[in-house]
Protein backbone atom coordinates (compact mmCIF):
# COMPACT_ATOMS: atom_id res chain seq x y z
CA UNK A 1 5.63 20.38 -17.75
CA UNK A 2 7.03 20.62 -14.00
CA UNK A 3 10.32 22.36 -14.02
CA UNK A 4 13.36 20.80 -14.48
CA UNK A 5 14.94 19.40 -10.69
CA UNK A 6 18.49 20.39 -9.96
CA UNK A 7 20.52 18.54 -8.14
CA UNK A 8 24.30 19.96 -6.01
CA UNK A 9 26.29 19.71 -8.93
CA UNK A 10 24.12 21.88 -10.94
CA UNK A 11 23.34 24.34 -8.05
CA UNK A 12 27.14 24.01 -7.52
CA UNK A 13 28.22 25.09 -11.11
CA UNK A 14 25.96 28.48 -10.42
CA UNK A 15 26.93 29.20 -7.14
CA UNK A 16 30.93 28.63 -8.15
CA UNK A 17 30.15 30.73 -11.34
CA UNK A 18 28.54 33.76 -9.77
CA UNK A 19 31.14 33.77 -6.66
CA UNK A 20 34.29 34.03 -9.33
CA UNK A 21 35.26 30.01 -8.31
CA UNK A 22 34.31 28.80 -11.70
CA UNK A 23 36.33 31.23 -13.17
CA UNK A 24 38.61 34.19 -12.07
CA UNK A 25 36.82 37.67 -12.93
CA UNK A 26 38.14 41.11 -14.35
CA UNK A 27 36.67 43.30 -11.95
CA UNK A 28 37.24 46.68 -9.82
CA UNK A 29 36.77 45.50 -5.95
CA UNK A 30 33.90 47.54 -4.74
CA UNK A 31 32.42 45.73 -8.26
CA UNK A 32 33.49 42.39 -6.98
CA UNK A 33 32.07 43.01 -3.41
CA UNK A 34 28.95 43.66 -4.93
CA UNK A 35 28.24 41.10 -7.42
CA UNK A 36 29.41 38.47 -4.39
CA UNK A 37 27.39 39.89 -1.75
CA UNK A 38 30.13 40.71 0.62
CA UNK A 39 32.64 38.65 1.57
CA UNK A 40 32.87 37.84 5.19
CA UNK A 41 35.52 39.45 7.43
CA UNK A 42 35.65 38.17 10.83
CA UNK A 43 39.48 37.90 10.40
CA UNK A 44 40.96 40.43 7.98
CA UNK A 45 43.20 38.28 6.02
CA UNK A 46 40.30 36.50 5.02
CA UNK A 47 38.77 39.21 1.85
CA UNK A 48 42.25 38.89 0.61
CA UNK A 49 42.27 35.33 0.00
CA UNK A 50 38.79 34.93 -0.92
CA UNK A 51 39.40 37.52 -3.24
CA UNK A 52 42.71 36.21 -4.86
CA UNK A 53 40.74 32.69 -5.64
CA UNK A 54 38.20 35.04 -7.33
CA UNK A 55 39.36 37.44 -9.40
CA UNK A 56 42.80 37.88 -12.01
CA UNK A 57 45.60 39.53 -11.09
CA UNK A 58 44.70 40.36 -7.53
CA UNK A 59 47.02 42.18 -5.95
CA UNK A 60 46.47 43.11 -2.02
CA UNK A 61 47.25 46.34 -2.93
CA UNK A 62 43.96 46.94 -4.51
CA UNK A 63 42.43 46.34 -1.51
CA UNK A 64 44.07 48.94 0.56
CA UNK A 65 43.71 51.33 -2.03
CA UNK A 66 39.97 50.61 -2.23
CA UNK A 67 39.29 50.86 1.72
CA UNK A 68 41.41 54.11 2.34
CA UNK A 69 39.54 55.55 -0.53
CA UNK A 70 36.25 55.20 0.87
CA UNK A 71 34.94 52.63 -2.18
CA UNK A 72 34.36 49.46 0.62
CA UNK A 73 33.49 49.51 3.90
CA UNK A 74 34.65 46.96 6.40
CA UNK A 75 31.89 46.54 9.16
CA UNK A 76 28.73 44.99 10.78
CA UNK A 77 26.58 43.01 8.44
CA UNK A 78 24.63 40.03 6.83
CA UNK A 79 24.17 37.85 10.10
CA UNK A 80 25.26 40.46 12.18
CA UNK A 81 28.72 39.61 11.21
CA UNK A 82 31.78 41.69 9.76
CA UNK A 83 32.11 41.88 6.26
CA UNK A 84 33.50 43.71 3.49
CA UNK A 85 30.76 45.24 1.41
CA UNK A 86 31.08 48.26 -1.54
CA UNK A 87 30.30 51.55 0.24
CA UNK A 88 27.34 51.66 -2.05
CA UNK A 89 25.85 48.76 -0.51
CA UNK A 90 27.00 49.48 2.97
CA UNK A 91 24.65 53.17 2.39
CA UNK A 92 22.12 51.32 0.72
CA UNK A 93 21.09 48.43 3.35
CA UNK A 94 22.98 48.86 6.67
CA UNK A 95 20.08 49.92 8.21
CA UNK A 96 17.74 47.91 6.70
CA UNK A 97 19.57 44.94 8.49
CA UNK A 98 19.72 46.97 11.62
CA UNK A 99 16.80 44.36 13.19
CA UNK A 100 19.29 41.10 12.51
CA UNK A 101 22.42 43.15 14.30
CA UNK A 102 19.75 44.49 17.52
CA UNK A 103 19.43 40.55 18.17
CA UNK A 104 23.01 40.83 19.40
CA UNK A 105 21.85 43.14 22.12
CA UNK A 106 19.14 40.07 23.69
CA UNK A 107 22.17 37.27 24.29
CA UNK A 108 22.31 37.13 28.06
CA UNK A 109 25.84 38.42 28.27
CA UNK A 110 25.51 41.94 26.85
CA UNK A 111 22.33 42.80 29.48
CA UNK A 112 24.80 44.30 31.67
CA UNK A 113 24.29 47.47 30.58
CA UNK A 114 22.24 48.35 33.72
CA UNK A 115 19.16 50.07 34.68
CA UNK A 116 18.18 54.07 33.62
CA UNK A 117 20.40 53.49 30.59
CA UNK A 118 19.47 56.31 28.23
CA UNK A 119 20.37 55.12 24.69
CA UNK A 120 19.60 58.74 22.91
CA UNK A 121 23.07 59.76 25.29
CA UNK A 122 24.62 57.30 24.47
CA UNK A 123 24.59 57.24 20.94
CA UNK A 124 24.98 61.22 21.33
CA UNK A 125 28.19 61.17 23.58
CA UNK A 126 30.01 57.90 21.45
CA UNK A 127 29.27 60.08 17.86
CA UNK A 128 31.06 62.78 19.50
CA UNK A 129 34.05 60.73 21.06
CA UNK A 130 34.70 59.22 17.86
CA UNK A 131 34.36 62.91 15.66
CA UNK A 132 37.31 63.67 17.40
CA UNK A 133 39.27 60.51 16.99
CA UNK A 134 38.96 56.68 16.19
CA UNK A 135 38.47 54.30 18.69
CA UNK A 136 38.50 50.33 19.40
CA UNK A 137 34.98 49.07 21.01
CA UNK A 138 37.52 48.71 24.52
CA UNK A 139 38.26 52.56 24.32
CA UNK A 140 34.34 53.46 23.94
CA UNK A 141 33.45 51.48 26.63
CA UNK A 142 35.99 52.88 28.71
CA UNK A 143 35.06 56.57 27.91
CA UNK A 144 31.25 55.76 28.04
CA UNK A 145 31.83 54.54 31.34
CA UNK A 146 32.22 57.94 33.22
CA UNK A 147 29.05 58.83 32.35
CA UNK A 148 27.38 55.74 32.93
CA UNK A 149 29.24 54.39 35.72
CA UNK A 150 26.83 51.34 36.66
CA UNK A 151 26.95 49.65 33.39
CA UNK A 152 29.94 46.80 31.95
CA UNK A 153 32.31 49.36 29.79
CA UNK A 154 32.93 45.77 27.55
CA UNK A 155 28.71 45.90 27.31
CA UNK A 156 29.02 49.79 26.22
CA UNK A 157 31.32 49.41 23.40
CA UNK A 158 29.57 46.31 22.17
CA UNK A 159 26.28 48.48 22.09
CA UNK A 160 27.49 51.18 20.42
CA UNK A 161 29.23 48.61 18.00
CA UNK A 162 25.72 47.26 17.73
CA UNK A 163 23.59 50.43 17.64
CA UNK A 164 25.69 52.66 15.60
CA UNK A 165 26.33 51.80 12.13
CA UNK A 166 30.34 52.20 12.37
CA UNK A 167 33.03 51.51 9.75
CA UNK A 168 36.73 49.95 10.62
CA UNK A 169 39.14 52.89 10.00
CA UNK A 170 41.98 51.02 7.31
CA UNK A 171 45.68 51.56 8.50
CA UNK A 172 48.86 50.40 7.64
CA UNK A 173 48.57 46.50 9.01
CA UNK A 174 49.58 44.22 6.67
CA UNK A 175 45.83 43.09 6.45
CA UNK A 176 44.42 46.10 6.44
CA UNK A 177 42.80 46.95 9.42
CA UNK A 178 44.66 47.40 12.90
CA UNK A 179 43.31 44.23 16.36
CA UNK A 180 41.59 45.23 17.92
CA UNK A 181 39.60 47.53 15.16
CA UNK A 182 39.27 51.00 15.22
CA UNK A 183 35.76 52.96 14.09
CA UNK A 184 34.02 56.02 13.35
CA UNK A 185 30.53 56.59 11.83
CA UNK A 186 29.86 55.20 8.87
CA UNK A 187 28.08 58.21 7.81
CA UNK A 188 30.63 60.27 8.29
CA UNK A 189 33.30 58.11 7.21
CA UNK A 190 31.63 58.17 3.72
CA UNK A 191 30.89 61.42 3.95
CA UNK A 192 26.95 60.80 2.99
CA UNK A 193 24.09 59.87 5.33
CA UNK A 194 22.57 56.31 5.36
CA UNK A 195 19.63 55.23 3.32
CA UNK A 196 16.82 52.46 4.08
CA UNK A 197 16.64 50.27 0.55
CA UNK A 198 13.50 48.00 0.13
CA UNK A 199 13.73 44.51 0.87
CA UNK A 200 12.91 43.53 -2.40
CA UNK A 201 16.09 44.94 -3.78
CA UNK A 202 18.73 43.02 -0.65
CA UNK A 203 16.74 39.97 -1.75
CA UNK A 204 17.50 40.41 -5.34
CA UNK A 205 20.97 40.64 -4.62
CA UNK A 206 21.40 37.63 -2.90
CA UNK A 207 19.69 35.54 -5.37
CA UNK A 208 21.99 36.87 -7.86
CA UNK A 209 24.99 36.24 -5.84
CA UNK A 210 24.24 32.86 -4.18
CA UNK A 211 20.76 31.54 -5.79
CA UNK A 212 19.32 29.53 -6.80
CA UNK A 213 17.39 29.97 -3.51
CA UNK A 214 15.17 28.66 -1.13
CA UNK A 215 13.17 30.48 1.34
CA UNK A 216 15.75 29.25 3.94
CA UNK A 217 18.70 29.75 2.12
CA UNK A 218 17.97 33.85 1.75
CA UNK A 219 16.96 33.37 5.53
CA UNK A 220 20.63 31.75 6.40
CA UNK A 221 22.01 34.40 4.07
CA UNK A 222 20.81 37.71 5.05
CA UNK A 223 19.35 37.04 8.91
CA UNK A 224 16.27 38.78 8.23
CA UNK A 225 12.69 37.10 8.80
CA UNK A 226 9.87 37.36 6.22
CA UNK A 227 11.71 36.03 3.52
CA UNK A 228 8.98 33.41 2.26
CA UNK A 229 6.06 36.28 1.89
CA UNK A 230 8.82 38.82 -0.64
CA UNK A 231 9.91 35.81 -2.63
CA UNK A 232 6.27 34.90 -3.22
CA UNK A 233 5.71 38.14 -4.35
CA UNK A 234 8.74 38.27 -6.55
CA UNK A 235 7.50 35.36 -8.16
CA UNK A 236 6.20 36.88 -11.13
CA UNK A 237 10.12 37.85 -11.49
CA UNK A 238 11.90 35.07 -10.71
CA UNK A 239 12.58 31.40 -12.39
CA UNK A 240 11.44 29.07 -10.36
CA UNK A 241 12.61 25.32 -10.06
CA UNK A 242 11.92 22.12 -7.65
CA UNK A 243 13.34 20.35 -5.54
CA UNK A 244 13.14 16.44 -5.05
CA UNK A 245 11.65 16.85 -1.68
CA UNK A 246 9.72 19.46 -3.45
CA UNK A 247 11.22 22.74 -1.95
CA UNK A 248 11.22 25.06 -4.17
CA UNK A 249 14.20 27.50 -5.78
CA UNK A 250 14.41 30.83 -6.68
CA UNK A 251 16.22 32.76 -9.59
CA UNK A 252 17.05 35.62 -11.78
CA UNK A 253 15.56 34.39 -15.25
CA UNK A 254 19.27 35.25 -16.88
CA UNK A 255 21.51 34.53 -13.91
CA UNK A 256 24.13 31.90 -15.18
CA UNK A 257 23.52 28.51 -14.69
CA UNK A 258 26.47 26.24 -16.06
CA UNK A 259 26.04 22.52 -16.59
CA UNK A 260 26.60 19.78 -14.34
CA UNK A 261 29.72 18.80 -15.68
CA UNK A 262 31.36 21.90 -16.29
CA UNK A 263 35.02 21.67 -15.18
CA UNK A 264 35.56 23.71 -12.01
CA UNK A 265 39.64 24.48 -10.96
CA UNK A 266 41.15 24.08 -7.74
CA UNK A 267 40.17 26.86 -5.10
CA UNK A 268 41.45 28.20 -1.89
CA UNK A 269 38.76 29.22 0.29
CA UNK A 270 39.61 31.76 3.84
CA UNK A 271 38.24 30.30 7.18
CA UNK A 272 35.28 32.31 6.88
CA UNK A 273 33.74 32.01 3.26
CA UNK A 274 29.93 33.15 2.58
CA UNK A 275 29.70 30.00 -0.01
CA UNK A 276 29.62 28.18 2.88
CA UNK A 277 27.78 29.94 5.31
CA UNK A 278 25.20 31.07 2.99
CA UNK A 279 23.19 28.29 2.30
CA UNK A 280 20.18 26.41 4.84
CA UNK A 281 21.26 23.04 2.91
CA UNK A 282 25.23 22.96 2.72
CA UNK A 283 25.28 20.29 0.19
CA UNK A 284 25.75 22.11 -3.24
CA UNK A 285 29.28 23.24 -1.83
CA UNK A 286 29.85 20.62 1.00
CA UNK A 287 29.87 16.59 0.31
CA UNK A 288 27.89 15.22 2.78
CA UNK A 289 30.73 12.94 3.61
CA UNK A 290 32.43 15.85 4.97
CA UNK A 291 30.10 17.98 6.79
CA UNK A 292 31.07 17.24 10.04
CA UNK A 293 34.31 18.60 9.47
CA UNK A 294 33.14 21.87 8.25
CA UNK A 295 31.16 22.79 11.01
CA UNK A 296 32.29 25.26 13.52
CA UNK A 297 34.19 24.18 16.58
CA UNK A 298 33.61 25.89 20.32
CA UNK A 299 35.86 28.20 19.94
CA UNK A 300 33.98 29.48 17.19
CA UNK A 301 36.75 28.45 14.58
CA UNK A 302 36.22 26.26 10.99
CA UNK A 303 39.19 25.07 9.07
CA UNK A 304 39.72 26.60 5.37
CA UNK A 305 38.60 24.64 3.10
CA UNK A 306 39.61 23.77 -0.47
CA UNK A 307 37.53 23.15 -3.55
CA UNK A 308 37.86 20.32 -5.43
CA UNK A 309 35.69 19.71 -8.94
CA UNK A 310 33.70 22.23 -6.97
CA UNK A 311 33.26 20.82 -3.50
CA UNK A 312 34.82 21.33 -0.69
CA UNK A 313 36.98 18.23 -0.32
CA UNK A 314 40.21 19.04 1.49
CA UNK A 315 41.61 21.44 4.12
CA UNK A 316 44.56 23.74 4.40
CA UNK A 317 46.80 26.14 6.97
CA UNK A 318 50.10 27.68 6.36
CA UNK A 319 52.24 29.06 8.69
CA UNK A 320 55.50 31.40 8.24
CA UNK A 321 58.91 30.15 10.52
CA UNK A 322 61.73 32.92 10.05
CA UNK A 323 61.72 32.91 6.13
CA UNK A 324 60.25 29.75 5.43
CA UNK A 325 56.78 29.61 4.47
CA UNK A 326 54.71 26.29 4.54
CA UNK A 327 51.08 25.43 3.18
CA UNK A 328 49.72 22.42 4.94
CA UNK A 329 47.19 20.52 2.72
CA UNK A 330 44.92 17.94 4.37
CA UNK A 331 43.46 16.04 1.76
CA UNK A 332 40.15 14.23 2.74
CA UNK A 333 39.75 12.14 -0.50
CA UNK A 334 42.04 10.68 -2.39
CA UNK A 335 42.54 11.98 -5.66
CA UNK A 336 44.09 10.95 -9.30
CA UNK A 337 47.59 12.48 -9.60
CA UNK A 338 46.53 15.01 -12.31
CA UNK A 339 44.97 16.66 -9.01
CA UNK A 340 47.48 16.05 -6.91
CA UNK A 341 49.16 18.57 -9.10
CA UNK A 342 46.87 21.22 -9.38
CA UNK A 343 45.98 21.13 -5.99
CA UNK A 344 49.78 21.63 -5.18
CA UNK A 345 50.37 24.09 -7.96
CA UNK A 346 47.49 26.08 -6.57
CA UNK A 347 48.69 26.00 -3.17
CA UNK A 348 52.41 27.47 -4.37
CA UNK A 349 50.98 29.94 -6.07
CA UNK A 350 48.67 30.94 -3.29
CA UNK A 351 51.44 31.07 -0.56
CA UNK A 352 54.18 33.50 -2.74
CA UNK A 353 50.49 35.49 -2.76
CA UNK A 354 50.58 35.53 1.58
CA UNK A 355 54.49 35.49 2.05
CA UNK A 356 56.10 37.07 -0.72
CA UNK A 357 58.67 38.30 1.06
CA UNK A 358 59.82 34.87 2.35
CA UNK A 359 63.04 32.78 1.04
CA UNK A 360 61.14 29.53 0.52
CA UNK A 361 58.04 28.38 -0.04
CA UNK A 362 56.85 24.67 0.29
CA UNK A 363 53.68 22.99 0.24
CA UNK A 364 52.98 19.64 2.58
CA UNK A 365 50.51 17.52 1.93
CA UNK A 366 49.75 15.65 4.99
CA UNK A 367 47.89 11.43 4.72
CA UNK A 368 44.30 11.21 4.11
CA UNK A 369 42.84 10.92 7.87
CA UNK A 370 39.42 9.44 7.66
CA UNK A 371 38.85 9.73 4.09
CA UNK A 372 36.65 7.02 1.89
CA UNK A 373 38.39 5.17 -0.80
């Protein structure tokens, strides 16, 4: 018997169910951080959100207390992007994506390092800057610059940002971490040097927290090449299903896979949300209707999307005016008005969450623009 196809509402009811959408998880952070993969961090705010849609009773709090206590680390990652990862992780596979953050160093604008540039020195003279204090990536580059005097001091911080496996010092900001960022070595940071994890074991992860998985998908997740030769030799391990077009998908044999029509709740999702990033084909989380809209602009910027029934089917802002805070809700459907209400209840509660502190909180929902009826 061939094995049963899925189609994107049943690969949508596991993703939403191992991210914490389906349902809101007890869980420690560094836990949470884990069992999600990371949660991207290009913006700060973003891990708090993302993590108040996932998990009960989140309080930001928790979050500070986890970073200054060394349990997360806030750095370079899957993609060569920022992310918030457990500190276990971070030790565990940092450098085995090393290769995927080195790609940064080839883009045409970072090559203006210059000629006789001796990396060893580098590396040598930026650990010792930053044992004595930390510094942003402008600072480095500034310092590095006396003793290499032909190079860009922007291209010398963004090496050592690159090179060096660094962690974002937490401070008092109301998100966490100060702009521009300030680092120090990851190693010593967590007091405990760096390991280099098999690939098997990264792979593993992300199948648990984003499978099932194609080839691709693992290859949009993580960066890394090679992906198709490991899966096929975790195939003896794995549950394996097919595809229409005949792709196949990879899984943990007890990872949870909820029906089709399992209700899924309303969801606020930050700018910057590995559920959709993660995936080679986008439509499990993102209605194909939509896709346009999701897709990042030239300035490098998406707009936050919310889930409805488990896609992404609206959009959202909110901005804070003296003590009036206001969530802007962009609906691109239209929906019944039993959703109307969630969607707004959702949004209230998720703005007291960002502005506590402010005397009024409203919610706007602004006309469907280009939506199908």
């Amino acid at each position: 018997m061939p094995p049963r196809r899925p189609g994107p509402r049943d690969l949508n009811r596991a993703l939403l169910a191992r991210q914490g959408l389906l349902k809101r998880q007890r869980r420690g952070i560094a836990p949470a951080l884990h069992a999600f993969g990371g949660l991207q961090s290009q913006e700060p705010k973003d891990p708090f959100v993302a993590l108040w849609s996932r998990l009960s009773g989140f309080r930001g709090q928790q979050l500070h207390e986890a970073a200054r206590n060394g349990e997360i680390v806030r750095g370079t990652w899957l993609r060569a992007t920022i992310h918030l990862v457990s500190a276990d992780d971070y030790v565990a596979f940092r450098t085995r994506l090393q290769p995927v953050i080195d790609r940064e160093l080839t883009a045409t604008r970072w090559r203006s390092i210059g000629d006789g540039f001796d990396e060893a020195r580098a590396e040598q003279l930026a650990r010792a800057l930053l044992e004595r204090a930390p510094m942003s990536a402008q600072a480095l580059g500034e310092a590095l610059q006396v003793h290499f005097p032909k190079a860009d001091r922007s291209a010398l911080g963004h090496w050592v940002r690159t090179r060096v496996p660094l962690a974002m010092v937490p401070g008092d900001e109301r998100w966490g971490w100060s702009r521009p960022p300030r680092f120090v070595p990851a190693d010593r940071w967590l007091q405990r040097p760096l390991e280099m994890s098999d690939l098997d074991t990264l792979l593993l992860q992300g199948i648990a927290a984003i499978g099932p998985v194609t080839a691709g998908d693992l290859r949009m997740w993580s960066g890394l090449p090679g992906i198709a030769a490991r899966l096929e030799a975790l195939r003896p391990r794995l549950k394996v299903f097919l595809l229409e077009d005949g792709r196949e998908l990879f899984d943990l044999p007890d990872a949870p896979r909820p029906r089709a029509d399992t209700p899924a709740p309303v969801r606020f999702l930050p700018e910057f949300d590995n559920v959709l990033l993660s995936h080679e084909d986008r439509s499990r989380i993102v209605p194909a209707a939509h896709a346009r809209r999701f897709n990042q602009t030239a300035n490098g910027r998406r707009p936050r999307a919310v889930l409805v029934d488990g896609f992404a089917r609206a959009g959202w802002t909110w901005t804070r005016e003296r003590n009036q805070a206001t969530l802007q809700l962009q609906p691109y459907e239209r929906f019944d008005a039993a959703t109307r209400d969630a969607l707004e209840a959702e949004a209230l509660a998720l703005l007291h969450f960002l502005e506590p502190d402010a005397a009024t909180h409203r919610v706007r929902t602004h006309a469907i623009s280009g939506a199908r009826t």
